[in-house]
C-alpha atoms as a PDB file:
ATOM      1  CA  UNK A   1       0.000   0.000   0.000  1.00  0.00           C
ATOM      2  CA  UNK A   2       1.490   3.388  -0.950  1.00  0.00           C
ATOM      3  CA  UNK A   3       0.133   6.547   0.683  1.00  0.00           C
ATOM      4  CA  UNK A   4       0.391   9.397  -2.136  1.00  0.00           C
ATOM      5  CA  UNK A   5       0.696  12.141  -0.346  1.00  0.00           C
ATOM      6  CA  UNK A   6       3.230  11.093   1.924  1.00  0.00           C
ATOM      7  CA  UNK A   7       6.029  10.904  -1.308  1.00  0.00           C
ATOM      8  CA  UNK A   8       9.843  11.281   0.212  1.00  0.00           C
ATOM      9  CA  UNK A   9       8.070  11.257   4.312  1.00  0.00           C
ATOM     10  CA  UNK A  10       7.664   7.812   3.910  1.00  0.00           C
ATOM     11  CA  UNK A  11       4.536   6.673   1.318  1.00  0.00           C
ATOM     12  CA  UNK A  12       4.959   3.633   2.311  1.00  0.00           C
ATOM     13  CA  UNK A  13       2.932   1.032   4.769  1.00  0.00           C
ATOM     14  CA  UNK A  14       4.440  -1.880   7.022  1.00  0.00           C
ATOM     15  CA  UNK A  15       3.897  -4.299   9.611  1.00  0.00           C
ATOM     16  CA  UNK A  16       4.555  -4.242  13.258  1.00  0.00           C
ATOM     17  CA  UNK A  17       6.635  -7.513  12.227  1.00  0.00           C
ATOM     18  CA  UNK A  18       8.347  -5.821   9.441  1.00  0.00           C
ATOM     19  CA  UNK A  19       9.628  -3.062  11.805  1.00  0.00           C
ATOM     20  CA  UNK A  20      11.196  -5.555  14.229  1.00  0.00           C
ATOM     21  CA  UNK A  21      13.065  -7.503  11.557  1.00  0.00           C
ATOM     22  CA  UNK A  22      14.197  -4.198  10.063  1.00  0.00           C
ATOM     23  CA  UNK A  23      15.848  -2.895  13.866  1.00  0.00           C
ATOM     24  CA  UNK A  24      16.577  -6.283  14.650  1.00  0.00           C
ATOM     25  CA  UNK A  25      18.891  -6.246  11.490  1.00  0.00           C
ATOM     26  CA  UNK A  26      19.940  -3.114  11.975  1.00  0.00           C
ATOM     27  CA  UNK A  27      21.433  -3.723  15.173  1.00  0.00           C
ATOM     28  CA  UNK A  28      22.960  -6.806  14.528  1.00  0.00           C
ATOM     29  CA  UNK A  29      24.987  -4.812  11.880  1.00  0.00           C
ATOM     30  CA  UNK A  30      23.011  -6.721   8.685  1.00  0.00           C
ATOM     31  CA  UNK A  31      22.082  -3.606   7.499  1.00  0.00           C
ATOM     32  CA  UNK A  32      24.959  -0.990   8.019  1.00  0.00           C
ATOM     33  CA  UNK A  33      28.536  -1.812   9.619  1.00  0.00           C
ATOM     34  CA  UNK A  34      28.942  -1.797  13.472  1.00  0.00           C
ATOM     35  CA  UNK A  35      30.527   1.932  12.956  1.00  0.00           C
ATOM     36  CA  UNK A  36      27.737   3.346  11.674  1.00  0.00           C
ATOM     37  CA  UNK A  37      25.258   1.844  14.273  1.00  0.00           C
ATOM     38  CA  UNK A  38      28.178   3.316  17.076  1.00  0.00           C
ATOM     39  CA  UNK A  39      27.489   6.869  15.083  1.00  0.00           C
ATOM     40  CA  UNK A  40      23.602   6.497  15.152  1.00  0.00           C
ATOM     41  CA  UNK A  41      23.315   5.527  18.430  1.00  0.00           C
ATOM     42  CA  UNK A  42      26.404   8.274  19.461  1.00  0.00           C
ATOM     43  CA  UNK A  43      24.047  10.864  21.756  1.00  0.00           C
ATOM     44  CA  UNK A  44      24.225  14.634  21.379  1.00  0.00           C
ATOM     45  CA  UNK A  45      21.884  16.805  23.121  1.00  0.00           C
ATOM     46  CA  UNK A  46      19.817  13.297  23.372  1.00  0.00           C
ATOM     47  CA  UNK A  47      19.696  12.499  19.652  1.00  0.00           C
ATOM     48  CA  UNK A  48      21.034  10.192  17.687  1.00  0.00           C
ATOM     49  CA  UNK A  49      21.423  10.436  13.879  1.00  0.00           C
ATOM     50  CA  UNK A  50      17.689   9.345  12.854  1.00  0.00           C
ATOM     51  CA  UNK A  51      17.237   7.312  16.185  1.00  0.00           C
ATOM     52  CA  UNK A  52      16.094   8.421  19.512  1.00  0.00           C
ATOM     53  CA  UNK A  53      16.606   6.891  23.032  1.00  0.00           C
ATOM     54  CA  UNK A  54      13.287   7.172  25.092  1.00  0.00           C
ATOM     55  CA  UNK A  55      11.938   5.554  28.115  1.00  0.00           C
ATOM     56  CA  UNK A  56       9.957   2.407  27.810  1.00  0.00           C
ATOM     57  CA  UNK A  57       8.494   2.567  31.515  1.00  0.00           C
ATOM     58  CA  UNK A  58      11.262   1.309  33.687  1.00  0.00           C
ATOM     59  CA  UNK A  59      13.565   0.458  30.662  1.00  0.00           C
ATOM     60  CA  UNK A  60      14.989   2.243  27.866  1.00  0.00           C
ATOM     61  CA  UNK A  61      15.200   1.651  23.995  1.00  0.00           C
ATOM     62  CA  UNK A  62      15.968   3.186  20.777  1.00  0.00           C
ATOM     63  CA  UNK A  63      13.325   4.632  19.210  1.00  0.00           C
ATOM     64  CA  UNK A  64      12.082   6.396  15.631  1.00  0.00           C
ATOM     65  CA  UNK A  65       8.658   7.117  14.499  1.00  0.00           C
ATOM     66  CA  UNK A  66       6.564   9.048  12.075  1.00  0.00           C
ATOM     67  CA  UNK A  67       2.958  11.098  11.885  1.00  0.00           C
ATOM     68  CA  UNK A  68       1.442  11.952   9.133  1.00  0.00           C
ATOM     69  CA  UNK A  69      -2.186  12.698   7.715  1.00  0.00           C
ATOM     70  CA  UNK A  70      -3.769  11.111  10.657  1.00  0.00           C
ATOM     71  CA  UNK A  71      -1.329   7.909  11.026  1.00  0.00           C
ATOM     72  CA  UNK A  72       0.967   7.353  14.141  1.00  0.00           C
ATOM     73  CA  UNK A  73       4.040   4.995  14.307  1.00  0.00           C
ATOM     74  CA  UNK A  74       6.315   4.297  16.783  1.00  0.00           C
ATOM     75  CA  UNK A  75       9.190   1.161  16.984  1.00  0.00           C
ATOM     76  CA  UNK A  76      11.302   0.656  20.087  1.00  0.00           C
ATOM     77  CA  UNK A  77      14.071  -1.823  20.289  1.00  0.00           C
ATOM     78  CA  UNK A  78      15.582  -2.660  23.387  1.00  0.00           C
ATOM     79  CA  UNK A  79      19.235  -4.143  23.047  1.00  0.00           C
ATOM     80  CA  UNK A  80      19.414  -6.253  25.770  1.00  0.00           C
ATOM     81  CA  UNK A  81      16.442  -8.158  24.722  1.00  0.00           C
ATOM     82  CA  UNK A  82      17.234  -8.296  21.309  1.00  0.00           C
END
C-alpha cells in the first residue's frame, strides 16, 4: 500500500513484524557496519542520527517514528532483549 501524499516522508505502509526484523537487522549490523550503528546511536543533546533513546516505563530503547495525515508509528528496540 502506498500513501500518495506522503512521497519522500515515507509513502509507504508496514507491519509491526516488518519493523522488528528491520531494527533487529539493523542492530545486529546486517544492514549498516557496526561503525555506523556506534554513530547512530552516538548521543548529542539526546539524539542520535535518525534514532532516539526514550523511556519504555522502567527500561529504555531506541526509538524512531513518524505522523502523518492522521497515522501514528512508533518502533522501540531494546538491546538487551534483542
Amino acid at each position: 500500500m502506498l500513501i500518495s501524499t506522503a512521497a519522500a516522508a515515507g509513502a509507504i505502509a508496514s507491519t509491526a513484524s516488518d519493523l522488528a526484523a528491520f531494527y533487529a537487522a539493523l542492530f545486529q549490523n546486517k544492514i549498516i557496519n557496526a561503525a555506523s550503528v556506534k554513530t547512530m546511536t552516538t548521543l548529542e543533546d539526546n539524539f542520535g542520527m535518525g534514532i532516539f533513546r526514550a523511556p519504555f516505563g522502567n527500561r529504555w530503547g531506541w526509538t524512531h517514528g513518524g505522523k502523518i495525515e492522521g497515522f501514528n508509528s512508533m518502533q522501540g528496540y531494546f538491546p538487551d532483549d534483542s
